[in-house]
Structures are given as C-alpha cells and as structure tokens.
C-alpha atoms as a PDB file:
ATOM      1  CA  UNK A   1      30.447-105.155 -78.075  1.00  0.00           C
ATOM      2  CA  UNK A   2      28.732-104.696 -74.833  1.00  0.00           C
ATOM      3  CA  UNK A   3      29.405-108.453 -73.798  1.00  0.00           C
ATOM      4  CA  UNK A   4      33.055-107.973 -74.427  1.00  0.00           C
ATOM      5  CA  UNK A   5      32.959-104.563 -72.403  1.00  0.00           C
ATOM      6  CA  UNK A   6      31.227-106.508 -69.642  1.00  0.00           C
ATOM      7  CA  UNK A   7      33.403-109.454 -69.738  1.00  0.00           C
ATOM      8  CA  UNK A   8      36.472-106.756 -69.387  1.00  0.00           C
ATOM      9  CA  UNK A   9      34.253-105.379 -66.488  1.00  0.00           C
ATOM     10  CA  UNK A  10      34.629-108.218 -64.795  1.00  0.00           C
ATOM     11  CA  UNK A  11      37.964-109.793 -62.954  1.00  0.00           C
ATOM     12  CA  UNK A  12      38.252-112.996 -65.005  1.00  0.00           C
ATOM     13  CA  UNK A  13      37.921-111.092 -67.974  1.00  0.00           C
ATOM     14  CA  UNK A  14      40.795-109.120 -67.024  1.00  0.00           C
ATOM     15  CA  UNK A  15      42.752-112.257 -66.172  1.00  0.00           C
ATOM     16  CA  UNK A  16      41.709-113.805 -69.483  1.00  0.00           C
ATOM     17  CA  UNK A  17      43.024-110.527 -71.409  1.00  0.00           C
ATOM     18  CA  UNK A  18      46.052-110.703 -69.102  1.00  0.00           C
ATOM     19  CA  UNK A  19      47.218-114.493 -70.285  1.00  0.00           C
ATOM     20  CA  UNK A  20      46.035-113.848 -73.798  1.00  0.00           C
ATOM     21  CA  UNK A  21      48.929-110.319 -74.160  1.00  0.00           C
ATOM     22  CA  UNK A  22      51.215-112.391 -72.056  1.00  0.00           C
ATOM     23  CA  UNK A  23      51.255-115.311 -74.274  1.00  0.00           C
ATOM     24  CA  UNK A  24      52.091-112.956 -76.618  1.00  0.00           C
ATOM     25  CA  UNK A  25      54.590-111.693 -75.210  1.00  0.00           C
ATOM     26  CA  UNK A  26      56.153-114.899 -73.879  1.00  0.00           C
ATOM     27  CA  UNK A  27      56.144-115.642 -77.635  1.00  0.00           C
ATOM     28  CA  UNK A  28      58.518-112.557 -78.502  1.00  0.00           C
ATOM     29  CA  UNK A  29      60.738-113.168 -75.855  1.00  0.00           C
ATOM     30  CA  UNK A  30      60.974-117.054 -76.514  1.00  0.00           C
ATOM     31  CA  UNK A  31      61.255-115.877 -80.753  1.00  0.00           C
ATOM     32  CA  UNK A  32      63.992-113.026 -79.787  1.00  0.00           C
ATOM     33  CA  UNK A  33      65.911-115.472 -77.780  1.00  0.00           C
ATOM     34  CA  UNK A  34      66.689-118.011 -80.515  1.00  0.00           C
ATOM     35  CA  UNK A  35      67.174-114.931 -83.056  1.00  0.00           C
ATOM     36  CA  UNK A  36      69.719-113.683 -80.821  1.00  0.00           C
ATOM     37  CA  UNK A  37      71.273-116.949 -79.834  1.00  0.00           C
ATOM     38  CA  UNK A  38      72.598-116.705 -83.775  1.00  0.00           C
ATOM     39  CA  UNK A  39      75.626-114.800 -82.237  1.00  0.00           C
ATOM     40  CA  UNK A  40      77.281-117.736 -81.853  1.00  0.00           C
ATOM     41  CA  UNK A  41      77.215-118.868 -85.576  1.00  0.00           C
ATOM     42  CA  UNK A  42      79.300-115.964 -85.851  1.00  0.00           C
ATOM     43  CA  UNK A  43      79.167-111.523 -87.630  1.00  0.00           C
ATOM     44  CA  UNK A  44      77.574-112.890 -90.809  1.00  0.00           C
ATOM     45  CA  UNK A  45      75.171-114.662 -89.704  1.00  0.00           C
ATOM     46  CA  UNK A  46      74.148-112.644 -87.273  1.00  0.00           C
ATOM     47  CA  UNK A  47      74.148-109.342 -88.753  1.00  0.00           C
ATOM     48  CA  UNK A  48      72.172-110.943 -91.500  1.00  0.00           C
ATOM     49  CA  UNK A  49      69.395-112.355 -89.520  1.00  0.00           C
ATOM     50  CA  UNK A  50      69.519-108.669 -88.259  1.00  0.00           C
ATOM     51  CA  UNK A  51      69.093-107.268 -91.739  1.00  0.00           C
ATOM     52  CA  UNK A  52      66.080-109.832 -92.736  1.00  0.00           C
ATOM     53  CA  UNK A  53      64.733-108.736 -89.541  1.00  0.00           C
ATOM     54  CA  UNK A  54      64.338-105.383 -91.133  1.00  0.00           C
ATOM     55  CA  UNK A  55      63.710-106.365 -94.937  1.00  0.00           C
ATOM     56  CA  UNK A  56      61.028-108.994 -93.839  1.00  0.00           C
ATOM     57  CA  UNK A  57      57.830-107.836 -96.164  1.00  0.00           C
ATOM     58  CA  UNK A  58      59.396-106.400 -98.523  1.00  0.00           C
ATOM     59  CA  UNK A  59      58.287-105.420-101.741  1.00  0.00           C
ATOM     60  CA  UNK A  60      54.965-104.890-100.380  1.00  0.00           C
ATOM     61  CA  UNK A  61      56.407-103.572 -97.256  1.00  0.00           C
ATOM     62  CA  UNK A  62      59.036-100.877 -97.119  1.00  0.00           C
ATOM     63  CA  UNK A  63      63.028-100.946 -95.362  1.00  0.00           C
ATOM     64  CA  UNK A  64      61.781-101.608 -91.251  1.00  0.00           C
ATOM     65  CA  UNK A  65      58.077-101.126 -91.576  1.00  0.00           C
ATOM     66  CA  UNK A  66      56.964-105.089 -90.726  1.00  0.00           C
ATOM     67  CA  UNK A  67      59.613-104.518 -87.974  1.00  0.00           C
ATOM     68  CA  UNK A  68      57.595-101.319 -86.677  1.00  0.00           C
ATOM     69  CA  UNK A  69      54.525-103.096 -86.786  1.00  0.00           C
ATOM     70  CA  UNK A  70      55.510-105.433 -84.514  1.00  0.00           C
ATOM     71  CA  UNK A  71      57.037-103.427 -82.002  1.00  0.00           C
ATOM     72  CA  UNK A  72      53.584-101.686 -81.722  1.00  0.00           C
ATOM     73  CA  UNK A  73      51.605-104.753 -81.397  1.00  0.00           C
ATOM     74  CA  UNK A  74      54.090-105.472 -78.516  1.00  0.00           C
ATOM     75  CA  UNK A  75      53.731-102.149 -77.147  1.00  0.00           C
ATOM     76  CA  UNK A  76      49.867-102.418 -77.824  1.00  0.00           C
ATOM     77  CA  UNK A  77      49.936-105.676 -75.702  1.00  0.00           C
ATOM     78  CA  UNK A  78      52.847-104.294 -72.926  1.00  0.00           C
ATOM     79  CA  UNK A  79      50.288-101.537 -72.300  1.00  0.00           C
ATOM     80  CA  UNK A  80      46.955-103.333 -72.420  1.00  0.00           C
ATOM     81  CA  UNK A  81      48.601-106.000 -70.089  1.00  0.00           C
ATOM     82  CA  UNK A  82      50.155-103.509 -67.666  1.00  0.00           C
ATOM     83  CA  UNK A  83      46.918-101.752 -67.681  1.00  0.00           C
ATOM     84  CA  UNK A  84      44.891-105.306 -66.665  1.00  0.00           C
ATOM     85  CA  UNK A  85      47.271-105.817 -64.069  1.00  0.00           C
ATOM     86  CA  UNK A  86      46.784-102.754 -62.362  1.00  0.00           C
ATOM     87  CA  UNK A  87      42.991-102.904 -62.572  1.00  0.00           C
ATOM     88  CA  UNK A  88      43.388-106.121 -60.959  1.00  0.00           C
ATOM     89  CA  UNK A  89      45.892-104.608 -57.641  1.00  0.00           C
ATOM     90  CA  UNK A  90      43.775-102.068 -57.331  1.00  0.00           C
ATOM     91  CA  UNK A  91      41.060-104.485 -56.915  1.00  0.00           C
ATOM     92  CA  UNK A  92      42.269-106.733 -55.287  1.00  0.00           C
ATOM     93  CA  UNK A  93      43.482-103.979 -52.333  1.00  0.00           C
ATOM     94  CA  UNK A  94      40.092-102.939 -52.321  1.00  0.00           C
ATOM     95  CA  UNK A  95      38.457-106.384 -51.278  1.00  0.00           C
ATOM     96  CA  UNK A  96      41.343-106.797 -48.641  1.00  0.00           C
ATOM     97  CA  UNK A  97      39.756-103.826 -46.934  1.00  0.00           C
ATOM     98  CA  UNK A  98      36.318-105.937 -46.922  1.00  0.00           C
ATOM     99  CA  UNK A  99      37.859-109.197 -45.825  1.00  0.00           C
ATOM    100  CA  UNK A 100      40.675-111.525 -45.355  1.00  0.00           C
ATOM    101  CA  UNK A 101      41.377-115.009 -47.695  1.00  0.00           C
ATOM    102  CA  UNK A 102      43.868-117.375 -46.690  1.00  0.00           C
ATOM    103  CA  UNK A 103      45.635-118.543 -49.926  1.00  0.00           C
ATOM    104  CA  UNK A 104      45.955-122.283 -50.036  1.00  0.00           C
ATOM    105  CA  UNK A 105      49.384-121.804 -51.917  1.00  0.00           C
ATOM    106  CA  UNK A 106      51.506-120.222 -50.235  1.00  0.00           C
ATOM    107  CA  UNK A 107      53.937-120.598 -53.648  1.00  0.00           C
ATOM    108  CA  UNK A 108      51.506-118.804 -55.582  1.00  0.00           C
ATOM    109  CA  UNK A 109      50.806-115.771 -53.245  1.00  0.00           C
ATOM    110  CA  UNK A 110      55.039-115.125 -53.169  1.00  0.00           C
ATOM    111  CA  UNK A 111      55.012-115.396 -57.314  1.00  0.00           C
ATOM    112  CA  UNK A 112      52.090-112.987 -57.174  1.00  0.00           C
ATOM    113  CA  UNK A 113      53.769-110.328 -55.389  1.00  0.00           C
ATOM    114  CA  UNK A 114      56.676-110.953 -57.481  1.00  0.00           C
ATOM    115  CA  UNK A 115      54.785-110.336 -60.202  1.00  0.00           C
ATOM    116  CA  UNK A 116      54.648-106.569 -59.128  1.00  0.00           C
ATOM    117  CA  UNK A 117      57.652-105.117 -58.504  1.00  0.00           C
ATOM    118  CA  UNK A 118      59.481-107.515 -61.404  1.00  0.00           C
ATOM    119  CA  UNK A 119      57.216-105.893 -63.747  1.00  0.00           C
ATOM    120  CA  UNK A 120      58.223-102.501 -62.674  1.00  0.00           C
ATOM    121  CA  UNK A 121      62.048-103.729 -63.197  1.00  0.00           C
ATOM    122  CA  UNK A 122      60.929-105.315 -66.611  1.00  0.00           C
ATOM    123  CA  UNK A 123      59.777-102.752 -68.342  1.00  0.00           C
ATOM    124  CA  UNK A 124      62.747-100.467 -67.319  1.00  0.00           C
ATOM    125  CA  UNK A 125      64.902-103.128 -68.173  1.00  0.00           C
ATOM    126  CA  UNK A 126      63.333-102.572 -71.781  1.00  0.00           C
ATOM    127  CA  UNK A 127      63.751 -99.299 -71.927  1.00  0.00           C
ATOM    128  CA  UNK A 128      67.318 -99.530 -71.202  1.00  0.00           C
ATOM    129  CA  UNK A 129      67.425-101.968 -73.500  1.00  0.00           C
ATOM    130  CA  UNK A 130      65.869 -99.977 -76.679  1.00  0.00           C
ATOM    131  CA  UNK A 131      68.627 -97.453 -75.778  1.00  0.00           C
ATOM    132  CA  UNK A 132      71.325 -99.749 -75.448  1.00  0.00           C
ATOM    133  CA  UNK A 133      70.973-101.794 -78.648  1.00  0.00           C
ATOM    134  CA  UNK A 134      68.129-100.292 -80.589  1.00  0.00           C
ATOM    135  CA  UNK A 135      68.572 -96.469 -81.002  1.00  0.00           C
ATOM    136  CA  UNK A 136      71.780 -96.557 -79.716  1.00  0.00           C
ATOM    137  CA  UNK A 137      71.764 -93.644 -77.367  1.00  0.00           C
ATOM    138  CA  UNK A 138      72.928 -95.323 -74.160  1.00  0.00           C
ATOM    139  CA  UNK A 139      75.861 -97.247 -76.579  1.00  0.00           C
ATOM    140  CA  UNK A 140      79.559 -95.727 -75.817  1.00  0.00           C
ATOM    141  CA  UNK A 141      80.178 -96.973 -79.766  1.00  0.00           C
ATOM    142  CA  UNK A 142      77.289 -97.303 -81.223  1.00  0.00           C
ATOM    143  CA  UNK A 143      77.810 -98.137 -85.099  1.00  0.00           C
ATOM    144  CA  UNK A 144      75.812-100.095 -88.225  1.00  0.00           C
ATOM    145  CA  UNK A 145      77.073-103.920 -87.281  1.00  0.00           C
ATOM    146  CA  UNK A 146      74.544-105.486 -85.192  1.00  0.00           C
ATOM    147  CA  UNK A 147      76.557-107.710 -83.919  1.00  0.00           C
ATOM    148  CA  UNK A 148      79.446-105.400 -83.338  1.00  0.00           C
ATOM    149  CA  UNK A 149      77.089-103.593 -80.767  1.00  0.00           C
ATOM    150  CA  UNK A 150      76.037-106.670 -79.217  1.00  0.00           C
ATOM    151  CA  UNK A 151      80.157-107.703 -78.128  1.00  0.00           C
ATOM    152  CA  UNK A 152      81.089-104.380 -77.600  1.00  0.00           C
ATOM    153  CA  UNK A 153      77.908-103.491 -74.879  1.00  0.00           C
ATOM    154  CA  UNK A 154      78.265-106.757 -73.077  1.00  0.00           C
ATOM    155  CA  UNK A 155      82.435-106.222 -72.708  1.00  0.00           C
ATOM    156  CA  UNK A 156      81.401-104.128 -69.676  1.00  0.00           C
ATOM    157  CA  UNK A 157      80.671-105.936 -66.841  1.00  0.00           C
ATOM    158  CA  UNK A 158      78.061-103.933 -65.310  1.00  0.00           C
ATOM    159  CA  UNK A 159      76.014-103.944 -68.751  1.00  0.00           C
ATOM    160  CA  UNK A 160      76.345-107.772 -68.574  1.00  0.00           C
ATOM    161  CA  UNK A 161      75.373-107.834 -64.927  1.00  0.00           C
ATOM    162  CA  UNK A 162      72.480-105.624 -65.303  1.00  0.00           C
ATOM    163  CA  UNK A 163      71.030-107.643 -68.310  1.00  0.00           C
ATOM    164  CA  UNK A 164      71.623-111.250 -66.372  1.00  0.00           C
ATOM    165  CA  UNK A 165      70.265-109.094 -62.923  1.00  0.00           C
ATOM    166  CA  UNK A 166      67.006-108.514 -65.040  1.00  0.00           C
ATOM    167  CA  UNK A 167      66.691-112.009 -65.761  1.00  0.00           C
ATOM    168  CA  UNK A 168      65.884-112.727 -62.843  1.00  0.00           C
ATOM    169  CA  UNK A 169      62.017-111.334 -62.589  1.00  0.00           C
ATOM    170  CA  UNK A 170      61.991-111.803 -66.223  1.00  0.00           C
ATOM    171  CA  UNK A 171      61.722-115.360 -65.689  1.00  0.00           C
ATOM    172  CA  UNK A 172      60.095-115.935 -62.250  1.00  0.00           C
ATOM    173  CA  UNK A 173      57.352-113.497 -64.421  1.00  0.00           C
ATOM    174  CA  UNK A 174      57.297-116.312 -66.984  1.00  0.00           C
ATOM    175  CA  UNK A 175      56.776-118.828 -64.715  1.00  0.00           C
ATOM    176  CA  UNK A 176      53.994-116.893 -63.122  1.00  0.00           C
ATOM    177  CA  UNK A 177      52.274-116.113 -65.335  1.00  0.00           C
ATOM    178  CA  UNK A 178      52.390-119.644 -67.558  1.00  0.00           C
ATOM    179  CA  UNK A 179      51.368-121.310 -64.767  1.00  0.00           C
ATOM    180  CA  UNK A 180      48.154-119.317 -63.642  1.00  0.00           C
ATOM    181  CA  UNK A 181      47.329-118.789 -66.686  1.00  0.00           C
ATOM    182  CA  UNK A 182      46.203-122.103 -67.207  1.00  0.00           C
ATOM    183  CA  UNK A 183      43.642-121.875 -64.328  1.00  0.00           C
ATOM    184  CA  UNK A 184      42.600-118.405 -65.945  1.00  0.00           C
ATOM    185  CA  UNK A 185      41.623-120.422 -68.625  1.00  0.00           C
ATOM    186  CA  UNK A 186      40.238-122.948 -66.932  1.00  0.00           C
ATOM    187  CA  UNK A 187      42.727-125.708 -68.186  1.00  0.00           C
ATOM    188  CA  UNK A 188      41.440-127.892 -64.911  1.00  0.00           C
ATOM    189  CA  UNK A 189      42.355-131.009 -66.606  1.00  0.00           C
ATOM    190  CA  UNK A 190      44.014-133.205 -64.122  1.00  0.00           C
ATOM    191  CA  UNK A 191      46.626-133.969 -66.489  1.00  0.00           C
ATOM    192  CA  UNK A 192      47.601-129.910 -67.039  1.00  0.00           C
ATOM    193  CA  UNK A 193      47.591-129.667 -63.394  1.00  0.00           C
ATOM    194  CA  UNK A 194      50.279-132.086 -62.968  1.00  0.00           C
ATOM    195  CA  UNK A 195      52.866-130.542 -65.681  1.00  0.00           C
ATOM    196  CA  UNK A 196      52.058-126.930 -65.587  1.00  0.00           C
ATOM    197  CA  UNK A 197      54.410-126.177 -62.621  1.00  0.00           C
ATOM    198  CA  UNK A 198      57.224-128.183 -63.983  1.00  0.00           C
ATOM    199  CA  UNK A 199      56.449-126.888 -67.562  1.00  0.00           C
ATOM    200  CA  UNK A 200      56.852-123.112 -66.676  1.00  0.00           C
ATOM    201  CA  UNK A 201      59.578-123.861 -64.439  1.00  0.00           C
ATOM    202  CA  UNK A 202      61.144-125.814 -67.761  1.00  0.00           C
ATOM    203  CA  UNK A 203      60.476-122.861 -70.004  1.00  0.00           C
ATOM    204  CA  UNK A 204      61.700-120.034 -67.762  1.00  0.00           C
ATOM    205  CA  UNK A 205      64.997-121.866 -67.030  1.00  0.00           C
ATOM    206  CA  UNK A 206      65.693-122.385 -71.125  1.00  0.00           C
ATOM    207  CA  UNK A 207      65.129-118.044 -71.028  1.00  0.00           C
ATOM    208  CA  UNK A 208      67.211-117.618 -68.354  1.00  0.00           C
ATOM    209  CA  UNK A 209      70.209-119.989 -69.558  1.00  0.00           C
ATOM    210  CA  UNK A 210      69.861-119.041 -73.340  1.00  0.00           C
ATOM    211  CA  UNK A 211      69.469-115.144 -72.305  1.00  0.00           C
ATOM    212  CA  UNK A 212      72.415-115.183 -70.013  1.00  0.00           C
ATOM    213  CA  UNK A 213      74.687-117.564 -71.816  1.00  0.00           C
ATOM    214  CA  UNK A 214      75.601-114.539 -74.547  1.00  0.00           C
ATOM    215  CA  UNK A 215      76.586-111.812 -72.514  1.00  0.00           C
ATOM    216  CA  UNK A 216      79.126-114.849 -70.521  1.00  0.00           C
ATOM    217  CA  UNK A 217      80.196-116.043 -73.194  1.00  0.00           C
ATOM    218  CA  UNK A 218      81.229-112.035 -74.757  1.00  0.00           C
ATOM    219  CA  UNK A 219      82.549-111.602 -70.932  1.00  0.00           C
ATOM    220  CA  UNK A 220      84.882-115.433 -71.284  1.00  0.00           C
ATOM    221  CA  UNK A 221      85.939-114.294 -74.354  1.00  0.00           C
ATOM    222  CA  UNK A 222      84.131-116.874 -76.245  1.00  0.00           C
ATOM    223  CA  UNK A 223      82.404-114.609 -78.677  1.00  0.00           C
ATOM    224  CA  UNK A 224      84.468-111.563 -79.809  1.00  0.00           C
END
C-alpha cells in the first residue's frame, strides 16, 4: 500500500493513473458509439439494444442494476481522472514559478492546453447529456421509446449543434490523451512512435464522424 501511495505521490504516477481511467473511458465512448450507431438499423433494433442494455445480468442481477454499476465505475474513473489532472496543473504552475522549459513540440504543448478547458466543456457536455436522454428532464417530450427520444432531441438544431460543437474537444481530448499516453507508459518503441500520432488522429476522426453522423442524418431527414 505505501508503494502505491508513493507512486500516486509522484507525477508519473499520476500520469500512469491518468492513461489507465482514460483508456477506460476511451473504451465507453468508442463501446457507446457503435451501440448508438444501431439507430440506423431502425426503432426495433434500437430500442432493443436499449432494453438489453438494461436487462444485461439478469437473473442474478436485477431490471438496470449492471447498467448502474457501470455508470459508477465511469463516474469512479471521470472523478479519479479529473482529480489526477488537476494535481498535475497545479503542479505543473508551481514549477513554472521555479523555472522555464522550452517544449520541443510545439503540437503537444497546444493539445495540452486543450486538454483543459475541453475537459471543462466535456463534462458539462455530459451533464447535459444525462438530462437530455437519460432522466429526461431537459427533453421537451420525453417518453419510454429510446429511440423516439433520440429523433425527437436531435430535430432541433441547436441540440444537434451543441452535441456536434462538443465533439470537437471530445476528440482533440482523445487524441491527446492516446497519444501521450503511450510515452506515460513508456511505449518508446521506435515502431509506436511512428503510428501513435496517426493512430489517435485515426481513432478520434472515426468518434467524431460516427458521433456526428446521427444527429445529421435525424436533421437530413434520413432517420425519422
């Protein structure tokens, strides 16, 4: 216990904690993209992958409870990686008071600060989201078809804008953070090095197309 508590201590243990929650939560958002990308097989299929969603581990599991569980390991992993982050600002400020360090990559330094506000957008953008097609509450008609709820919120065009809008540091976050993270975690490997860049760049496109194709194609009147 006291070596993990000294390797958290530290600042690569913090980065090491941070790309270990954010592969998790690439994961989700990679997973939650291809569940929702079912709209376009049409209500039935959609609204049941919605429903097994909520019956997954059943019997031994009641109506939503694997579903709950998962939300707070995300939530777990949301707080312990916004809590890294800040640990690592605040440090970070601190040793620019002591001295100055030219960053070689000038790429990198821009994604960092990035990193900071577009996680501040992110996790409103998730909050909005919960209340917009989770609970409901932000829903003008809110009802029991999932997919229902899903055409009818992204009909109005500043919902739609707003979701492709948060895309946008959604994604350059992704690419961020997939691509330091292998230097976190010491993937040195000459061969890494030379697709990481064009990997995360790869991967955060595919989120940004797949994400923003559904509330286009409710807007074109493709999916109705």
């Amino acid at each position: 216990m006291r070596r993990v508590l000294a390797l958290y201590g530290s600042s690569i243990g913090k980065k090491v904690l941070m790309a270990a929650t954010g592969a998790v939560l690439v994961g989700f958002v990679v997973v939650h993209m291809l569940g929702n990308l079912k709209v376009y097989q049409g209500p039935e299929k959609f609204n049941a992958y919605a429903e097994f969603l909520r019956e997954a581990g059943a019997p031994v599991l009641g109506h939503g409870q694997l579903l709950w569980i998962a939300r707070a390991v995300l939530l777990a992993a949301v707080a312990v990686h916004l809590v890294a982050a800040l640990q690592l600002t605040l440090a970070s400020r601190r040793a620019r008071k002591i001295g100055y360090r030219k960053r070689d990559d000038l790429s990198f330094s821009y994604a960092s600060r990035t990193m900071r506000w577009g996680g501040v957008i992110i996790v409103a953008f998730v909050v909005y989201h919960l209340m917009h097609l989770t609970w409901g509450t932000a829903h003008p008609r809110f009802g029991e078809s999932v997919y229902d709820n899903l055409v009818i919120g992204f009909r109005s065009w500043p919902v739609s804008l707003a979701y492709i809008g948060a895309m946008v540091p959604l994604c350059l976050h992704i690419y961020h953070g997939m691509w330091s993270s292998t230097q976190t975690l010491a993937l040195d490997d000459p061969r890494v090095l030379r697709w990481r860049r064009a990997a995360a760049a790869a991967l955060a496109l595919v989120v940004f197309a797949g994400n923003c194709s559904i509330p286009v194609a409710v807007l074109a009147g493709l999916v109705r």
